[in-house]
N, C-alpha and C. Protein backbone atom coordinates (compact mmCIF):
# COMPACT_ATOMS: atom_id res chain seq x y z
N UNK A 1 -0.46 -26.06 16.64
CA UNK A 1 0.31 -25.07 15.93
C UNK A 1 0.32 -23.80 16.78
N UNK A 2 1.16 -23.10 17.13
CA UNK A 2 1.54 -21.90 17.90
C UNK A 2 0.94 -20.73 17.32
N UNK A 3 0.34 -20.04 17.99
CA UNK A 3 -0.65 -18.60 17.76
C UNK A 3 0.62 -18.34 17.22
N UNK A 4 0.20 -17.40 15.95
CA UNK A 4 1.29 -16.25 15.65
C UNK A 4 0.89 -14.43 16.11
N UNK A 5 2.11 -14.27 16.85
CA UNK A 5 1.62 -13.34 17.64
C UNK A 5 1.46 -11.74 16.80
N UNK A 6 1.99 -11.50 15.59
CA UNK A 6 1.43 -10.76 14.09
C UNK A 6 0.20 -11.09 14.11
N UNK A 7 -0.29 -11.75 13.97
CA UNK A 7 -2.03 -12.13 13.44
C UNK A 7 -2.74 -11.17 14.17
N UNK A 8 -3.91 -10.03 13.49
CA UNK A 8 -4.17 -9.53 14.38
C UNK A 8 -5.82 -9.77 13.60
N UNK A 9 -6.52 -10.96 13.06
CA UNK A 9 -7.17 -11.64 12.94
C UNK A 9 -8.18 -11.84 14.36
N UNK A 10 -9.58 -11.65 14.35
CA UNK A 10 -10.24 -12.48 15.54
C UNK A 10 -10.35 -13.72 15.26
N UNK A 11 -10.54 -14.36 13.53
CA UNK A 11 -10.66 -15.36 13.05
C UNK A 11 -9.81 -16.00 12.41
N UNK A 12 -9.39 -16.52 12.61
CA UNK A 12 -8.36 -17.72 11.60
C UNK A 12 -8.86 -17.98 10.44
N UNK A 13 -8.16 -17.38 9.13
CA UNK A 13 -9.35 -18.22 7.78
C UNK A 13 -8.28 -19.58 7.45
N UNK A 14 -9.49 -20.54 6.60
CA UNK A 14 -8.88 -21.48 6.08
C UNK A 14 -8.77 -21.28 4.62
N UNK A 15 -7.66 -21.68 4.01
CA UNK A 15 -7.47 -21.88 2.33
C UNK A 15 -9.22 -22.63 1.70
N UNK A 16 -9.50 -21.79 0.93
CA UNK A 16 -11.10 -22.74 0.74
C UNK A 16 -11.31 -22.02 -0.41
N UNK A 17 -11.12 -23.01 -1.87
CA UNK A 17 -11.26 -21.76 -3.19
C UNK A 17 -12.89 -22.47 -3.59
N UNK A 18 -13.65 -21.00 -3.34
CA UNK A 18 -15.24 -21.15 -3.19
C UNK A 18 -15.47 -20.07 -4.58
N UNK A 19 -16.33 -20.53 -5.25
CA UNK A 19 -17.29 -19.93 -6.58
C UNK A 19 -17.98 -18.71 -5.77
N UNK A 20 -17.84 -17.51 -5.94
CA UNK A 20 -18.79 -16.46 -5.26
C UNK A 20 -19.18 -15.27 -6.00
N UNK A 21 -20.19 -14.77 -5.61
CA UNK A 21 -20.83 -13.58 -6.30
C UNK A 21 -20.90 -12.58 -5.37
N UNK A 22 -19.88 -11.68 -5.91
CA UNK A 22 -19.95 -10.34 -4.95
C UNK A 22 -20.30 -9.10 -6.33
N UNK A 23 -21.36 -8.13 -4.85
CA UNK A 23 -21.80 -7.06 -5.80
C UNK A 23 -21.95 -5.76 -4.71
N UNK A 24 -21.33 -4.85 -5.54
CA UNK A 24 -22.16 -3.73 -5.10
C UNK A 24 -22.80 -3.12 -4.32
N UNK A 25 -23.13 -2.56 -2.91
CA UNK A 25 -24.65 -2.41 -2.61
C UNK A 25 -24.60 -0.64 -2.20
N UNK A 26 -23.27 0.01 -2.43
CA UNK A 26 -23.50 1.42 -2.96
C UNK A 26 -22.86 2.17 -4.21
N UNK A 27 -23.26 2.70 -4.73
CA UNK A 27 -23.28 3.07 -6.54
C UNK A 27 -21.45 3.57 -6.40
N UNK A 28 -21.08 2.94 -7.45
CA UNK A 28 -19.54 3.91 -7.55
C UNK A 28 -20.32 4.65 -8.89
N UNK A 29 -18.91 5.56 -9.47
CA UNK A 29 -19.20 6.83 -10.04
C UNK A 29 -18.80 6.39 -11.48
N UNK A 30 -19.03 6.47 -12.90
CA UNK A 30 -18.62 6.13 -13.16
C UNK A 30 -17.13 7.09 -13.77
N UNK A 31 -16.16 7.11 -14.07
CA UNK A 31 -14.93 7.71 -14.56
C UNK A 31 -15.35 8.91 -15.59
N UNK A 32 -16.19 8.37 -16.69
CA UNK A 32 -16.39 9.20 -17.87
C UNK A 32 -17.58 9.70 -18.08
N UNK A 33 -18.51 9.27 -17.33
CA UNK A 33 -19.67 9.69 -17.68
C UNK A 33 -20.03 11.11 -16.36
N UNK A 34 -19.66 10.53 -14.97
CA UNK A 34 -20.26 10.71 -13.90
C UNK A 34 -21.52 9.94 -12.93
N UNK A 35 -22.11 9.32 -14.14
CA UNK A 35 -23.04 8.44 -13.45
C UNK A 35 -23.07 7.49 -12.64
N UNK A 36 -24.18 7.21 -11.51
CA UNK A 36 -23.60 6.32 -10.87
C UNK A 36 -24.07 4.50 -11.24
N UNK A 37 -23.28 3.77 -10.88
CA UNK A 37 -23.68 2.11 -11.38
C UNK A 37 -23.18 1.48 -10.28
N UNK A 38 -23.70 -0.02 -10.26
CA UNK A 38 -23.14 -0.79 -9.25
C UNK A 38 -22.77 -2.09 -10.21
N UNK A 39 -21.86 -2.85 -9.37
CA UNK A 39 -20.89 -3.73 -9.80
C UNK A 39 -21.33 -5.14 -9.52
N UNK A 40 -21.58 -6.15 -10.28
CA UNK A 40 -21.62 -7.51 -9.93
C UNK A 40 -20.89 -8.77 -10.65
N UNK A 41 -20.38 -9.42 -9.58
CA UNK A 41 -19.52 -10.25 -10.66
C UNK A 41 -18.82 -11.61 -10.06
N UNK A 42 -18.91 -12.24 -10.79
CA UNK A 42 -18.69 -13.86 -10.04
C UNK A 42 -16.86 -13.80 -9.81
N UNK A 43 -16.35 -14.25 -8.68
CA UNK A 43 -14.80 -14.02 -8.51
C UNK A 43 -14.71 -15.68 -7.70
N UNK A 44 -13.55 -15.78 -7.25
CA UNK A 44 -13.06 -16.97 -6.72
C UNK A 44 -12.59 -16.60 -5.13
N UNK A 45 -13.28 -16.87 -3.72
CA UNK A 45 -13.06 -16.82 -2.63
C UNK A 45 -11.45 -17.60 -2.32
N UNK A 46 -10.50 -17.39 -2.50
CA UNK A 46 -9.54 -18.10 -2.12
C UNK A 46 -9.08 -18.83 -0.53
N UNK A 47 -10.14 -17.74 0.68
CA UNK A 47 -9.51 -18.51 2.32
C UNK A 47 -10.84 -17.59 2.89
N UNK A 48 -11.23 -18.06 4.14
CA UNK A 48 -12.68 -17.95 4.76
C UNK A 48 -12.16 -18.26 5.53
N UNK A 49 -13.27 -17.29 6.62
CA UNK A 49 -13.52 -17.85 8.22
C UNK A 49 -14.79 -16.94 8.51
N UNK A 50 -15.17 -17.35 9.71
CA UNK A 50 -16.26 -16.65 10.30
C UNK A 50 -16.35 -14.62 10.19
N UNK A 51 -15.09 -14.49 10.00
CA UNK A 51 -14.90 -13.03 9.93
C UNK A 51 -14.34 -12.06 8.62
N UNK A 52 -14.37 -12.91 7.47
CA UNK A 52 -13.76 -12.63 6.49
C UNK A 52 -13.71 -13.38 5.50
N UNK A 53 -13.05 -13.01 4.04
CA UNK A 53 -12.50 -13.37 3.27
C UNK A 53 -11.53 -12.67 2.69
N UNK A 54 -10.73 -13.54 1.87
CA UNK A 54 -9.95 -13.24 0.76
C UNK A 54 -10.74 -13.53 -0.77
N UNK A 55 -11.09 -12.52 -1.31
CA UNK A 55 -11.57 -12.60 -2.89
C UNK A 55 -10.35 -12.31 -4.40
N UNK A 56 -10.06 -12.96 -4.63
CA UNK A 56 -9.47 -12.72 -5.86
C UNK A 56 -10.21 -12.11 -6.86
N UNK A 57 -9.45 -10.95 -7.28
CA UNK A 57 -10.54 -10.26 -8.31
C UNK A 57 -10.02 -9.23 -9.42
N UNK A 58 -9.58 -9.19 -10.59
CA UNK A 58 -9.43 -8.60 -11.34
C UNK A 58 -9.31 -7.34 -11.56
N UNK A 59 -10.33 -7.03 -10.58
CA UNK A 59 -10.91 -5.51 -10.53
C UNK A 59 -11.65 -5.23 -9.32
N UNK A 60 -10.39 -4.88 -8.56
CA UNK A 60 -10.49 -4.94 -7.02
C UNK A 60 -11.27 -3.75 -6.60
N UNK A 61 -12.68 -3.84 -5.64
CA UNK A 61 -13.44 -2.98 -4.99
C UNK A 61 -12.31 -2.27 -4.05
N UNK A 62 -12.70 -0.97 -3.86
CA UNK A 62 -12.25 0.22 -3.09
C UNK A 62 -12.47 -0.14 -1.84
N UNK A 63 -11.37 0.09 -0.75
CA UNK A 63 -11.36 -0.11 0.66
C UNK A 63 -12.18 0.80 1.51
N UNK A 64 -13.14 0.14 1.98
CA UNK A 64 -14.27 0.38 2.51
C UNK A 64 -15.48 0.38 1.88
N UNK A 65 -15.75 0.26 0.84
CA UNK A 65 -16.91 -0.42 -0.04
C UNK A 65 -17.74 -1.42 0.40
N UNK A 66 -19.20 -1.21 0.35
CA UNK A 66 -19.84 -2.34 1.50
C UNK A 66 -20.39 -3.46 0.28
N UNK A 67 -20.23 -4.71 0.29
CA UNK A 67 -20.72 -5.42 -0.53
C UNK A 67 -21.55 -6.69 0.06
N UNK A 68 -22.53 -7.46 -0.88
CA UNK A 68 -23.28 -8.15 -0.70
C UNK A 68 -22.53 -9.59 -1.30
N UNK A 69 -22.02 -10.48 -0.25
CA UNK A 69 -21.25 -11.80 -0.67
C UNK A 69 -22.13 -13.28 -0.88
N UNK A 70 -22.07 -13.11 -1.62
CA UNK A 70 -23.15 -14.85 -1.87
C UNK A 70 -22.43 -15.73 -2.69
N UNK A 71 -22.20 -17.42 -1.72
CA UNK A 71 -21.47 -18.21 -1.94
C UNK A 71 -22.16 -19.17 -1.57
N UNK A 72 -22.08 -20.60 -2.01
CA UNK A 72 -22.48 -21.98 -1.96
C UNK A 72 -21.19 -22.35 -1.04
N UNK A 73 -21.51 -23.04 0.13
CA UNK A 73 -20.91 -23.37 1.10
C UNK A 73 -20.61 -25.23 0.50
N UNK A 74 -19.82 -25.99 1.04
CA UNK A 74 -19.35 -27.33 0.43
C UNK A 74 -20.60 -28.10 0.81
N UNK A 75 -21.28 -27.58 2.01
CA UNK A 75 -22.43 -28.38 1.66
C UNK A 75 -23.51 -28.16 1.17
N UNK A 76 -23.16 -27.28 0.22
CA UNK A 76 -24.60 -27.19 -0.68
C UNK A 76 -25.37 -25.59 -0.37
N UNK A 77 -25.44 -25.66 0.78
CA UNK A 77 -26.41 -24.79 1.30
C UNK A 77 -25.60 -23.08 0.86
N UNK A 78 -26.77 -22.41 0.47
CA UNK A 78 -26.15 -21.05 0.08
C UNK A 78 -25.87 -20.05 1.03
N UNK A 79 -25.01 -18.96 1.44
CA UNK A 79 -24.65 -18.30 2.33
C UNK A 79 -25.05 -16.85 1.90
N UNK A 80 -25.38 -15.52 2.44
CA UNK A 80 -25.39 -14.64 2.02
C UNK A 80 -24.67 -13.84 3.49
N UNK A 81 -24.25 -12.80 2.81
CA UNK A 81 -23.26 -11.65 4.33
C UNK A 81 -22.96 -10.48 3.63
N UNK A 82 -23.19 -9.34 4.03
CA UNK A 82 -22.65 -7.99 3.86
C UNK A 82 -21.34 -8.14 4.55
N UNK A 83 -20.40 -7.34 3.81
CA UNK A 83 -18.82 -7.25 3.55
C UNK A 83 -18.57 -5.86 3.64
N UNK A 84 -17.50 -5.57 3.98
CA UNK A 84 -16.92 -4.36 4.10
C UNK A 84 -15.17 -4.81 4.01
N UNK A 85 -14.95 -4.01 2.31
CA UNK A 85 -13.60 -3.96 1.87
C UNK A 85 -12.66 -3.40 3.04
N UNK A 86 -11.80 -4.34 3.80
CA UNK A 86 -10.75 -3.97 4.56
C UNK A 86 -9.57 -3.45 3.96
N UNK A 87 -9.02 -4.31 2.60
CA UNK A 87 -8.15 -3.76 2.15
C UNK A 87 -8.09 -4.47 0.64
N UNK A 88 -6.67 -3.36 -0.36
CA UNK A 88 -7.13 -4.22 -1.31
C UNK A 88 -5.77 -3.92 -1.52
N UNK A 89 -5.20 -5.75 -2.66
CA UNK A 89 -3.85 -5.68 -3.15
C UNK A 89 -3.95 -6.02 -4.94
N UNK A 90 -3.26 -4.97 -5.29
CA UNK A 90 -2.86 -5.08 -6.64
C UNK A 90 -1.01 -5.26 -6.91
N UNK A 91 -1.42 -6.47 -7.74
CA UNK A 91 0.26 -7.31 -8.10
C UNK A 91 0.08 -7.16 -9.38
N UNK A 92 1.01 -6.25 -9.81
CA UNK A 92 0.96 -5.80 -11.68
C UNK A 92 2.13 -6.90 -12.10
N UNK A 93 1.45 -8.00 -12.69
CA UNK A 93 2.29 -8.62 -13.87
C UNK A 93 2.16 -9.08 -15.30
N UNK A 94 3.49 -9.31 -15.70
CA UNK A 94 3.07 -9.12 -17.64
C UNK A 94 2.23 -9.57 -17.71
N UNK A 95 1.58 -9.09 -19.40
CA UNK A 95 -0.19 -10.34 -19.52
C UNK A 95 0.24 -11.30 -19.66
N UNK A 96 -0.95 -12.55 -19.34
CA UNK A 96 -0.52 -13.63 -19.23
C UNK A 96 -0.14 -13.73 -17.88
N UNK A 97 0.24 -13.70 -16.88
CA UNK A 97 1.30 -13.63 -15.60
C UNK A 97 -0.16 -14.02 -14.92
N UNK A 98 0.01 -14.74 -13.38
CA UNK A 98 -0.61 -14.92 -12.66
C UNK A 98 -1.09 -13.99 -11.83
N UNK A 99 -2.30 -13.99 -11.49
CA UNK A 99 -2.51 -12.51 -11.00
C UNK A 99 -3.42 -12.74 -9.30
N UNK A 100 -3.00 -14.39 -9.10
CA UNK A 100 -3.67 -14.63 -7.98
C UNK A 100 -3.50 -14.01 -6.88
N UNK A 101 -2.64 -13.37 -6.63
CA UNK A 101 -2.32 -12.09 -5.08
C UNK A 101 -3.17 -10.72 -5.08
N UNK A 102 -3.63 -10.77 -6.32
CA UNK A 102 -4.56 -9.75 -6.80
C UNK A 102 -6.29 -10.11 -5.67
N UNK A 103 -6.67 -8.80 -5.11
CA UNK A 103 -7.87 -8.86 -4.90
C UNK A 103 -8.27 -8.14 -3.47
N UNK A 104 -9.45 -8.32 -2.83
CA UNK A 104 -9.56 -7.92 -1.78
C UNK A 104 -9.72 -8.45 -0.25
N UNK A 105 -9.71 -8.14 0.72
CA UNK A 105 -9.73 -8.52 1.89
C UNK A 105 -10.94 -7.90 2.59
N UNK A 106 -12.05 -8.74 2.81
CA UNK A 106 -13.44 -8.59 3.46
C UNK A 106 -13.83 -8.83 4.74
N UNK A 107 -14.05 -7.97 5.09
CA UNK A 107 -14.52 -7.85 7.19
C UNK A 107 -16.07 -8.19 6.79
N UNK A 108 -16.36 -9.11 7.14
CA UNK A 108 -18.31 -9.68 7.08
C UNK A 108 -18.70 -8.73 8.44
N UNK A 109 -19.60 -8.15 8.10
CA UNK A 109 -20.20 -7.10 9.19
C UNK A 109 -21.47 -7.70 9.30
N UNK A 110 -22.19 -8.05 8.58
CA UNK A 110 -23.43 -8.47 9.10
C UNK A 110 -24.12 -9.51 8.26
N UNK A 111 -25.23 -10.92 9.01
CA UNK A 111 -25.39 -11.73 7.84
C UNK A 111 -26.21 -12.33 8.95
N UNK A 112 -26.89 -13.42 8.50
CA UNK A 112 -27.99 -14.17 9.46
C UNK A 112 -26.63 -14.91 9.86
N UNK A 113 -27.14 -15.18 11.79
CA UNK A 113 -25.73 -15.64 12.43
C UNK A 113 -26.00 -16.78 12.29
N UNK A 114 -26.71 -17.75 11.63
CA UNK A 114 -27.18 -19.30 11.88
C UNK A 114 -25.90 -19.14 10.54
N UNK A 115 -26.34 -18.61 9.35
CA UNK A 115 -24.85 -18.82 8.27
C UNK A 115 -23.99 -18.33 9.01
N UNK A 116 -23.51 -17.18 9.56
CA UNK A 116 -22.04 -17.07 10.22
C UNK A 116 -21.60 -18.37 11.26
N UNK A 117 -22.87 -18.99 11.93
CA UNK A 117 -22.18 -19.83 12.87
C UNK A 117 -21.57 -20.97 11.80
N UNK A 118 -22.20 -21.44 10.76
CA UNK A 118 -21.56 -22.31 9.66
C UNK A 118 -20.62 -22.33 9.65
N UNK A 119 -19.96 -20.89 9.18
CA UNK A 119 -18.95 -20.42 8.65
C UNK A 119 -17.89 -20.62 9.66
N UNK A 120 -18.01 -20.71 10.58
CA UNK A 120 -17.03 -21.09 12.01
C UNK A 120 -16.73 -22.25 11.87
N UNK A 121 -18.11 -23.18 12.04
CA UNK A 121 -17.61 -24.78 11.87
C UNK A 121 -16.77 -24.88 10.80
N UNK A 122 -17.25 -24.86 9.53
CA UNK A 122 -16.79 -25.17 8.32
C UNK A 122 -15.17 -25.08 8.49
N UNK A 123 -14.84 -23.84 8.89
CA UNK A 123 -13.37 -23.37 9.61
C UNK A 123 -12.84 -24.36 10.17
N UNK A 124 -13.39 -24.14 11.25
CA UNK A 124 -13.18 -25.32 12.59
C UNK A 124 -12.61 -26.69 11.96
N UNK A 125 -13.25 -26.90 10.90
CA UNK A 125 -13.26 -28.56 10.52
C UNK A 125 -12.17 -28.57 9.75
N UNK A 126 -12.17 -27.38 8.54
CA UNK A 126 -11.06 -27.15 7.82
C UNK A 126 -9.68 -27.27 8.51
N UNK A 127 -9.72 -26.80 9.81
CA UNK A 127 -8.58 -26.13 10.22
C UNK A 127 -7.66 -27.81 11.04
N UNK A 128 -8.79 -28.29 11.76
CA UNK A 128 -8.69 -29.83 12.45
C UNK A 128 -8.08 -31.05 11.13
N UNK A 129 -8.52 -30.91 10.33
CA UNK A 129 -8.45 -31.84 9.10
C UNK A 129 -7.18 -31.05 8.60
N UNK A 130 -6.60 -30.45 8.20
CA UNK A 130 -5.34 -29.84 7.89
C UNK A 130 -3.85 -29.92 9.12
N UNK A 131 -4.70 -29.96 9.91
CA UNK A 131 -3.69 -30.29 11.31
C UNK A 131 -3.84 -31.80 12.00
N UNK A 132 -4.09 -32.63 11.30
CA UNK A 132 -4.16 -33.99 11.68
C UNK A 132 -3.14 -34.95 10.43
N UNK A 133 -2.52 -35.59 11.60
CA UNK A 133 -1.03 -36.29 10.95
C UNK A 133 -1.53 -37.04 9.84
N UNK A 134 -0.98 -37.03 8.61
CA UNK A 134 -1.27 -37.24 6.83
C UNK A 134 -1.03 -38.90 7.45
């Protein structure tokens, strides 16, 4: 398949809808009170690679927000990585309406590299198995 020369990606993610727990790891404010709290909450990883994700999320973290990502990888084994919100998209539709374009975009900044090297293969394999004639 031909590089697309837009991509300005180091990593290629693959489509991979993963169960994950992202939280928090500096206090937002809260609106009405002033106080500060942190956020935790199980969302749906929709595409991965060694350098990122896509999180679908309801209630999309603020761009540049550093978070703590913990996910069960397909083989079992659990992953943990600090995240840093690259960007975030909100798609307002009626209730009821699908709201899957909704969420954020995560730059993994730091994580034990034995899980980041995973996270490559896992890719790698994803990406080979999707590009091999049906």
């Amino acid at each position: 398949m031909p590089e697309d020369p837009t991509e300005r990606r180091r990593h290629r993610r693959v489509p991979l809808a993963l169960s994950i727990r992202v939280s928090s790891i500096d206090p937002e404010t809260d609106p009405w009170t002033g106080r500060p709290f942190f956020r935790s909450s199980h969302e749906l990883c929709a595409n991965l690679s060694r350098g990122g994700a896509f999180i679908r999320t309801r209630e999309p973290f603020a761009a540049g927000r550093r978070l703590l990502i913990e996910l069960e990888l397909p083989d079992g084994r659990p992953l943990e990585a600090v995240g840093r919100v690259a960007w975030t998209r909100v798609i307002l539709r009626p209730a009821g309406g699908d709201d899957e374009a909704t969420g954020v975009g995560v730059e993994f900044v730091g994580g034990v590299p034995d899980d980041l090297a995973r996270l490559e293969e896992l890719a790698a394999r994803s990406r080979a198995a999707a590009e091999r004639p049906a």
